[in-house]
N, C-alpha and C. Protein backbone atom coordinates (compact mmCIF):
# COMPACT_ATOMS: atom_id res chain seq x y z
N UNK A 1 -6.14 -17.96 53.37
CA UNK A 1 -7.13 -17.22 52.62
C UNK A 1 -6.42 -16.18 51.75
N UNK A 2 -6.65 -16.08 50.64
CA UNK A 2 -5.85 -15.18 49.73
C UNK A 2 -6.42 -14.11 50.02
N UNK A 3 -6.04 -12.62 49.54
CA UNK A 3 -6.33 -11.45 49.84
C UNK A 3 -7.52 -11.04 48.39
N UNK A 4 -8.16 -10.40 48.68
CA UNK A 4 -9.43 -10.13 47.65
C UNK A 4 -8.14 -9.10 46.80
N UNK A 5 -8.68 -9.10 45.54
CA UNK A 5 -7.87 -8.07 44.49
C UNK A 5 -8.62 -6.81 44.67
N UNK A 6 -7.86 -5.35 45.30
CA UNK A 6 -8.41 -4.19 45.17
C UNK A 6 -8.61 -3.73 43.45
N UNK A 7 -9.64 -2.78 43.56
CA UNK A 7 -9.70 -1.89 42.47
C UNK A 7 -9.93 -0.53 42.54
N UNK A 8 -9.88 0.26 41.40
CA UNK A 8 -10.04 1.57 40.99
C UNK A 8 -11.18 1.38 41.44
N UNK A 9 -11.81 3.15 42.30
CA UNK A 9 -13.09 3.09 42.20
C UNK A 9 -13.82 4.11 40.97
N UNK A 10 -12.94 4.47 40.14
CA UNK A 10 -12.85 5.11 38.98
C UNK A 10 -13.40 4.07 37.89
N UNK A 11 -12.84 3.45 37.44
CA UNK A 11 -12.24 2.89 36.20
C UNK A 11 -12.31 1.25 36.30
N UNK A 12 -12.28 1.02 37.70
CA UNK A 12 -12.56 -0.18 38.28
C UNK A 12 -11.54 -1.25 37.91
N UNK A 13 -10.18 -0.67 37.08
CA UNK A 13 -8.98 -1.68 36.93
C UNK A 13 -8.32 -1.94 37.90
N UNK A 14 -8.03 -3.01 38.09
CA UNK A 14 -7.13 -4.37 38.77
C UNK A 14 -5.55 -3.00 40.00
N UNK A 15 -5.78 -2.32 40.75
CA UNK A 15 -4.61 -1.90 41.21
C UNK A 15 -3.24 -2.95 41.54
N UNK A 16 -2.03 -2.35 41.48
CA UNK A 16 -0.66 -2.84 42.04
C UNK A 16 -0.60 -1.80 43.16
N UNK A 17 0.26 -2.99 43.51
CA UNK A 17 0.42 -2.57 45.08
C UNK A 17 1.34 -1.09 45.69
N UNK A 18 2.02 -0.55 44.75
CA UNK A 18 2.14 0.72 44.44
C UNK A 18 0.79 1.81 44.79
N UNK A 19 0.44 1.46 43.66
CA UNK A 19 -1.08 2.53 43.36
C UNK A 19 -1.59 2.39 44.70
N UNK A 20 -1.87 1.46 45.91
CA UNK A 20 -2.67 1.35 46.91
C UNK A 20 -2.18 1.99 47.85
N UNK A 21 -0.45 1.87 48.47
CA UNK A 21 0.43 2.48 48.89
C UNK A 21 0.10 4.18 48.76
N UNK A 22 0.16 4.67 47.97
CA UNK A 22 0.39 5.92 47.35
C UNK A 22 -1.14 6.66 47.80
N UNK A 23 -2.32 5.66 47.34
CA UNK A 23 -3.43 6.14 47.83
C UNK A 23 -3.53 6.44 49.39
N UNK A 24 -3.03 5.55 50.10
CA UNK A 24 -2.83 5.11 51.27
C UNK A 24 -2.10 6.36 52.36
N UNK A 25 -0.79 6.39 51.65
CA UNK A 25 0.10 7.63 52.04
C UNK A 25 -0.53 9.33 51.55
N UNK A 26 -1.20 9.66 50.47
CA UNK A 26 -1.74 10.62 50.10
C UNK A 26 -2.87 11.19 51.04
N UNK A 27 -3.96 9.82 51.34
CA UNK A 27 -5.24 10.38 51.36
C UNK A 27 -5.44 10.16 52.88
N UNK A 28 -5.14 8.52 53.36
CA UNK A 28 -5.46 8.43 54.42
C UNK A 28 -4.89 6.70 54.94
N UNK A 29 -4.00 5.95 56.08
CA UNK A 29 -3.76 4.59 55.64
C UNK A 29 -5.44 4.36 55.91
N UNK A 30 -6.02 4.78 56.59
CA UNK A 30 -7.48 4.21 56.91
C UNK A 30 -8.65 3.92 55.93
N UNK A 31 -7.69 4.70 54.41
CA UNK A 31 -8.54 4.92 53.23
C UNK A 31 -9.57 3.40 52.28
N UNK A 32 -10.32 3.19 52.57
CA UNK A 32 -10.74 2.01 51.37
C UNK A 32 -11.02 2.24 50.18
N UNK A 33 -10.98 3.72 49.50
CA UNK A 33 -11.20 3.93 48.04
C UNK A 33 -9.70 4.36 47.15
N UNK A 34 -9.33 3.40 46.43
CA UNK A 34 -8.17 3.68 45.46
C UNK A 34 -8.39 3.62 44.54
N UNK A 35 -7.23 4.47 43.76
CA UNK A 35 -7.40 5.15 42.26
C UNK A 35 -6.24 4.32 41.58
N UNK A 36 -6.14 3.96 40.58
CA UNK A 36 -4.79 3.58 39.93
C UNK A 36 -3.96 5.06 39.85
N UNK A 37 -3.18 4.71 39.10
CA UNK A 37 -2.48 5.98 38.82
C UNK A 37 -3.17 7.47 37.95
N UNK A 38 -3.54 6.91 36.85
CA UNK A 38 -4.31 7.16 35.51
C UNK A 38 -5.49 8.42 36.19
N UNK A 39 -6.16 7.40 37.26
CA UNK A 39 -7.22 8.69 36.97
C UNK A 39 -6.90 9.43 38.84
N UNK A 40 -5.85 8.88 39.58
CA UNK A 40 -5.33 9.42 40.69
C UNK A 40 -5.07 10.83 40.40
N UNK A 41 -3.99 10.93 39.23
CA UNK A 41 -3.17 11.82 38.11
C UNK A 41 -4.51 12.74 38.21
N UNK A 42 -5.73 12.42 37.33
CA UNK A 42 -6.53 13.42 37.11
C UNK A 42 -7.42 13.81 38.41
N UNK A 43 -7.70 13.02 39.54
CA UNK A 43 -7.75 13.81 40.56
C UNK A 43 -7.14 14.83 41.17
N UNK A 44 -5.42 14.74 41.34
CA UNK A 44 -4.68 15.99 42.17
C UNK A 44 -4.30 16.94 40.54
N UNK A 45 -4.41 16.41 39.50
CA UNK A 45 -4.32 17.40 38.79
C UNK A 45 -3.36 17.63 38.16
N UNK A 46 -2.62 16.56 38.10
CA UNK A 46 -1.06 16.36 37.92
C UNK A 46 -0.95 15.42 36.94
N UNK A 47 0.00 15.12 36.41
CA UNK A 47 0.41 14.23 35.23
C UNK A 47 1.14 12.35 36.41
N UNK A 48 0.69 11.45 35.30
CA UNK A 48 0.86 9.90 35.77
C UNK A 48 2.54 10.03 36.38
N UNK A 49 3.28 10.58 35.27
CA UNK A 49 4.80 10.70 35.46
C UNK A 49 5.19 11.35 36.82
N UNK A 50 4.52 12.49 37.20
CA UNK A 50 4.66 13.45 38.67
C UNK A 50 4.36 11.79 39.98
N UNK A 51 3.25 11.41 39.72
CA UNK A 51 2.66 10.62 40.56
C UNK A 51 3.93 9.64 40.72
N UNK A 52 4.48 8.91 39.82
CA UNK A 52 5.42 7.99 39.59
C UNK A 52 6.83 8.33 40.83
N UNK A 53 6.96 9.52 40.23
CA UNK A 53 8.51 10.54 40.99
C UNK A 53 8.23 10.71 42.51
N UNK A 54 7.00 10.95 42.40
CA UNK A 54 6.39 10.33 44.35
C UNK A 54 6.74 8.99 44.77
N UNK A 55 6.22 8.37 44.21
CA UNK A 55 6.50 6.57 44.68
C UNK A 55 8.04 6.31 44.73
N UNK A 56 8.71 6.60 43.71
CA UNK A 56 10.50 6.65 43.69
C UNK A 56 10.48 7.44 45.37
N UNK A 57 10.57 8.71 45.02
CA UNK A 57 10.60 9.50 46.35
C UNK A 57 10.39 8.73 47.75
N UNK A 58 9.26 8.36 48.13
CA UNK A 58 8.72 7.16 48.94
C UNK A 58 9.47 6.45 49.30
N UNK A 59 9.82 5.16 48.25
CA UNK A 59 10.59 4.19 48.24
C UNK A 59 12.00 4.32 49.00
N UNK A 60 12.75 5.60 48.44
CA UNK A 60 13.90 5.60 49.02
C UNK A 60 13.99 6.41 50.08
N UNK A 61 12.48 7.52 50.70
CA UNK A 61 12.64 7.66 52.21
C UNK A 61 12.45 6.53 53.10
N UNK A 62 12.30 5.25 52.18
CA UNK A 62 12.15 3.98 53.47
C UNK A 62 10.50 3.93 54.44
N UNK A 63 9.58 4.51 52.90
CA UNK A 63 8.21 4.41 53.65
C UNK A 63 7.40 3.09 53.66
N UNK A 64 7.42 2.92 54.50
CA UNK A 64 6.91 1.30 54.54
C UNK A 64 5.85 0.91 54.31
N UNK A 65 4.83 1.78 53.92
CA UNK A 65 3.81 1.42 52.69
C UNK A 65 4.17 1.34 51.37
N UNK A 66 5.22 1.16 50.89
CA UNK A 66 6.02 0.44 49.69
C UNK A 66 6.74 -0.63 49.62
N UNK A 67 6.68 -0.91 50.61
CA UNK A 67 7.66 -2.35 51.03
C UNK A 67 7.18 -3.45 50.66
């Protein structure tokens, strides 16, 4: 069975598996509402690029909601 495609509950575009991660690690893993980046950014208030330097960050503490 393939996996259903998440979306923004913003904007309602197509998320990568990044963006879900990030929602995931931020808000809650238990979370079912994700943001892409775009309007994530305008939730905490921060710029797309800040959000980005998190996921790098992530990645190379070896968080395994990026894997």
């Amino acid at each position: 069975m393939a996996k259903s495609k998440k979306q923004c509950i913003e904007c309602k575009r197509l998320l990568k598996k990044d963006e879900i991660a990030l929602c995931k690690k931020l808000l809650s893993e238990d979370t079912s509402d994700f943001m892409c980046l775009d309007c994530f950014a305008e939730y905490w208030g921060c710029s797309r690029a800040d959000l980005e330097i998190k996921i790098s960050e992530f990645k190379e503490q070896g968080c395994v909601l990026f894997v």
